[in-house]
C-alpha atoms as a PDB file:
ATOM      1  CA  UNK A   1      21.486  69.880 104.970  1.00  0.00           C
ATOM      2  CA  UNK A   2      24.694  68.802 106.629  1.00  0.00           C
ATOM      3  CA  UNK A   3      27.103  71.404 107.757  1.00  0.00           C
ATOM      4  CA  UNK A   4      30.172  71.477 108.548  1.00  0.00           C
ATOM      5  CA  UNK A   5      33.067  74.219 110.000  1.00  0.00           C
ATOM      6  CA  UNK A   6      36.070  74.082 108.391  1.00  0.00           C
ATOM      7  CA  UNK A   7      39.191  75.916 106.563  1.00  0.00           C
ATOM      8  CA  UNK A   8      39.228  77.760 103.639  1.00  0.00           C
ATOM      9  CA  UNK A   9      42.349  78.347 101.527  1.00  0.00           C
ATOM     10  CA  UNK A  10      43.198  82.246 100.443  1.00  0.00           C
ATOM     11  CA  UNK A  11      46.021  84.041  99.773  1.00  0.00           C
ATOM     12  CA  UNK A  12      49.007  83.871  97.643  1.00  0.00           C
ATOM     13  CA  UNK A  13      51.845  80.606  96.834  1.00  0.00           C
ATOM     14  CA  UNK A  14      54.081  80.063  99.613  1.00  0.00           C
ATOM     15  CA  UNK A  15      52.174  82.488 101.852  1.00  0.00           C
ATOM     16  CA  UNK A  16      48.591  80.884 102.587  1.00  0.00           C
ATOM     17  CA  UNK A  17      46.158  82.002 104.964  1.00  0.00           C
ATOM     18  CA  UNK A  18      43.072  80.399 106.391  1.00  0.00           C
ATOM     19  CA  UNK A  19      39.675  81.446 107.062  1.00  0.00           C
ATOM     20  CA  UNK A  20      37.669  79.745 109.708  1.00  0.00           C
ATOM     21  CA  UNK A  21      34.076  79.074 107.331  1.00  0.00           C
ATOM     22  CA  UNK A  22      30.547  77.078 108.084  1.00  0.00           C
ATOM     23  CA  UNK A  23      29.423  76.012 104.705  1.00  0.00           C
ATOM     24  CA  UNK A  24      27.347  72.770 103.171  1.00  0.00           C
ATOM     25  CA  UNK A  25      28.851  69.811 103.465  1.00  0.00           C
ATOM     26  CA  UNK A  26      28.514  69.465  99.648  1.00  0.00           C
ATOM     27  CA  UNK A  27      30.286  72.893  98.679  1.00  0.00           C
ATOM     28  CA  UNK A  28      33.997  72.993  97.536  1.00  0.00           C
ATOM     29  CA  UNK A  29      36.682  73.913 100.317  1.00  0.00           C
ATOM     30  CA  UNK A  30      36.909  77.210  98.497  1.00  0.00           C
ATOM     31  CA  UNK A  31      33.374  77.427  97.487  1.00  0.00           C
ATOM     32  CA  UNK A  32      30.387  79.181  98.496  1.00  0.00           C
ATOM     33  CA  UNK A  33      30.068  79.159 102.744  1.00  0.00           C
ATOM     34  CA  UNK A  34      27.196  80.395 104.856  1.00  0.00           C
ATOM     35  CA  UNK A  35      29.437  82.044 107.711  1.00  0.00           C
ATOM     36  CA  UNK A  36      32.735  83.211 108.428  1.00  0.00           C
ATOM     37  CA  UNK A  37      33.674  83.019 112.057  1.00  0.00           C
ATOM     38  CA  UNK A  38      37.584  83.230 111.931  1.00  0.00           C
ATOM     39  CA  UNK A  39      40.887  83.036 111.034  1.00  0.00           C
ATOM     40  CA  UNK A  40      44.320  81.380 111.167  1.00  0.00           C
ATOM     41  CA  UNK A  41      47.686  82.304 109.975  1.00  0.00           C
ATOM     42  CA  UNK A  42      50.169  79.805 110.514  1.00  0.00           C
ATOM     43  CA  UNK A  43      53.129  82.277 109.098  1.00  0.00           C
ATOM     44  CA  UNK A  44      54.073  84.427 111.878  1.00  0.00           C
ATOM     45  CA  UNK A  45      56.240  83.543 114.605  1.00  0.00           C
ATOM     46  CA  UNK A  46      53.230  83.427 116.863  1.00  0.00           C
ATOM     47  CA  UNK A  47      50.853  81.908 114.895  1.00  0.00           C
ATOM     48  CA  UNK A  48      47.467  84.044 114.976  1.00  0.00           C
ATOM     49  CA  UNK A  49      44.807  82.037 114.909  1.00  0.00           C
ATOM     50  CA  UNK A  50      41.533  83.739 116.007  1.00  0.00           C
ATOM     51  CA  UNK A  51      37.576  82.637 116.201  1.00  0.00           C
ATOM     52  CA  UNK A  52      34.489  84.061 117.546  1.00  0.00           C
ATOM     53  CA  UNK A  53      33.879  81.599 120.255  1.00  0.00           C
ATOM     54  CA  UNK A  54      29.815  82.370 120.690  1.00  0.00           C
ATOM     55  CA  UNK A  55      29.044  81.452 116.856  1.00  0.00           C
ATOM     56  CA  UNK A  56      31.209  78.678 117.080  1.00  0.00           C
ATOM     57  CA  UNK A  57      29.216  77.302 119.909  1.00  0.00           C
ATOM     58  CA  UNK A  58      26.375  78.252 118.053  1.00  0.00           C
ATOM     59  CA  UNK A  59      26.983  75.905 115.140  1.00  0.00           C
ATOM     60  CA  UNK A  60      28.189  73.244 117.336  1.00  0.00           C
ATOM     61  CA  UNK A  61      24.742  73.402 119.087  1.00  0.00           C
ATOM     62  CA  UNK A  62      22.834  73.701 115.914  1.00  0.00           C
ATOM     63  CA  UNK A  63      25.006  70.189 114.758  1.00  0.00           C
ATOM     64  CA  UNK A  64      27.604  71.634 112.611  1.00  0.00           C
ATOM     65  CA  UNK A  65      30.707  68.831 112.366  1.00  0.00           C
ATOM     66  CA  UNK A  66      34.169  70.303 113.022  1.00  0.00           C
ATOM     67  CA  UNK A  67      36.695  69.248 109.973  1.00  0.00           C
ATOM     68  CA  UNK A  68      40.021  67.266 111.287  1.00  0.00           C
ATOM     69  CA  UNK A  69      42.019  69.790 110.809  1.00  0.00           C
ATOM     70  CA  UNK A  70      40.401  72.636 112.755  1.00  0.00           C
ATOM     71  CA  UNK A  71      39.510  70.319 115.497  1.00  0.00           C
ATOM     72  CA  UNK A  72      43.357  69.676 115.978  1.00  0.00           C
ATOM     73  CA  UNK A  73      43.911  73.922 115.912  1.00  0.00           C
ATOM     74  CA  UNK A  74      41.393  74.007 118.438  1.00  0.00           C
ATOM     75  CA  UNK A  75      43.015  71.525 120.852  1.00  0.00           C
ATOM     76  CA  UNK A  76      46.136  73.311 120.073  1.00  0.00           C
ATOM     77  CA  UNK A  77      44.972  76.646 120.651  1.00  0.00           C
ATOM     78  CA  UNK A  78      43.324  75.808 124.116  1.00  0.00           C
ATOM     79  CA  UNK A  79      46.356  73.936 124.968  1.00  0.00           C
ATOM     80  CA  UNK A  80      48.695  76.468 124.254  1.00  0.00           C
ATOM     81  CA  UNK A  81      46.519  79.372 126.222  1.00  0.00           C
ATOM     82  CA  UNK A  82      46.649  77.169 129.331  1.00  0.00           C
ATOM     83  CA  UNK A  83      50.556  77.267 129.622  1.00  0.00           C
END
Protein backbone atom coordinates (compact mmCIF):
# COMPACT_ATOMS: atom_id res chain seq x y z
CA UNK A 1 0.00 0.00 0.00
CA UNK A 2 1.53 3.32 -0.93
CA UNK A 3 1.02 6.23 1.32
CA UNK A 4 1.28 9.38 1.07
CA UNK A 5 0.92 12.86 3.48
CA UNK A 6 -0.82 15.40 2.02
CA UNK A 7 -3.68 18.28 2.19
CA UNK A 8 -7.10 17.94 2.55
CA UNK A 9 -9.63 20.59 1.50
CA UNK A 10 -12.49 21.69 4.28
CA UNK A 11 -14.27 24.52 4.97
CA UNK A 12 -16.45 26.94 3.27
CA UNK A 13 -16.04 29.08 -0.56
CA UNK A 14 -13.64 31.76 -0.33
CA UNK A 15 -12.53 30.72 3.17
CA UNK A 16 -10.68 27.19 2.84
CA UNK A 17 -8.79 25.49 5.36
CA UNK A 18 -6.39 22.59 5.22
CA UNK A 19 -5.84 19.59 7.16
CA UNK A 20 -2.47 17.98 7.22
CA UNK A 21 -3.79 13.91 6.39
CA UNK A 22 -1.75 10.39 5.71
CA UNK A 23 -4.08 8.44 3.57
CA UNK A 24 -3.67 5.67 0.52
CA UNK A 25 -2.25 6.80 -2.28
CA UNK A 26 -5.41 5.61 -4.14
CA UNK A 27 -8.06 7.58 -1.92
CA UNK A 28 -9.60 10.94 -3.12
CA UNK A 29 -7.92 14.25 -1.70
CA UNK A 30 -11.06 14.52 0.37
CA UNK A 31 -11.59 10.92 0.89
CA UNK A 32 -11.12 8.47 3.50
CA UNK A 33 -7.33 9.06 5.36
CA UNK A 34 -5.67 6.90 7.97
CA UNK A 35 -4.21 9.90 10.15
CA UNK A 36 -4.54 13.40 10.78
CA UNK A 37 -1.39 15.05 11.95
CA UNK A 38 -2.11 18.84 11.25
CA UNK A 39 -3.24 21.82 9.99
CA UNK A 40 -2.81 24.95 7.85
CA UNK A 41 -4.72 28.08 7.43
CA UNK A 42 -3.42 30.26 4.94
CA UNK A 43 -6.19 33.16 5.87
CA UNK A 44 -4.85 34.95 8.74
CA UNK A 45 -2.33 37.51 8.66
CA UNK A 46 0.10 35.06 10.17
CA UNK A 47 -0.63 32.14 8.51
CA UNK A 48 -1.09 29.16 11.14
CA UNK A 49 0.12 26.31 9.92
CA UNK A 50 0.73 23.60 12.59
CA UNK A 51 1.92 19.66 12.55
CA UNK A 52 2.85 17.15 15.04
CA UNK A 53 6.44 16.81 14.16
CA UNK A 54 7.00 13.07 15.90
CA UNK A 55 4.15 11.39 13.62
CA UNK A 56 5.34 13.16 10.81
CA UNK A 57 8.72 11.65 11.24
CA UNK A 58 7.02 8.63 11.89
CA UNK A 59 5.46 8.29 8.45
CA UNK A 60 8.45 9.57 6.79
CA UNK A 61 10.37 6.63 8.42
CA UNK A 62 7.69 4.14 7.74
CA UNK A 63 8.00 5.53 3.69
CA UNK A 64 5.11 7.78 3.49
CA UNK A 65 5.78 10.36 0.26
CA UNK A 66 5.23 14.05 1.09
CA UNK A 67 2.70 15.70 -1.68
CA UNK A 68 4.33 18.94 -3.58
CA UNK A 69 2.49 21.11 -1.99
CA UNK A 70 3.11 20.33 1.69
CA UNK A 71 6.70 19.75 1.01
CA UNK A 72 6.91 23.49 -0.17
CA UNK A 73 4.84 24.58 3.41
CA UNK A 74 7.35 22.69 5.10
CA UNK A 75 10.39 24.44 3.61
CA UNK A 76 8.48 27.53 4.17
CA UNK A 77 7.61 26.97 7.60
CA UNK A 78 11.26 26.01 8.69
CA UNK A 79 12.47 28.87 6.76
CA UNK A 80 10.38 31.32 8.18
CA UNK A 81 11.06 30.02 12.04
CA UNK A 82 14.78 30.52 11.40
CA UNK A 83 14.49 34.37 10.77
Amino acid sequence: MAVHIRLKRFGTKNRQQWRIVVSDAKMPRDGRFIEEIGSYDPLPADEKFEVNKERLDYWLKQGAQLSSALRSLLKRAKRLKKV
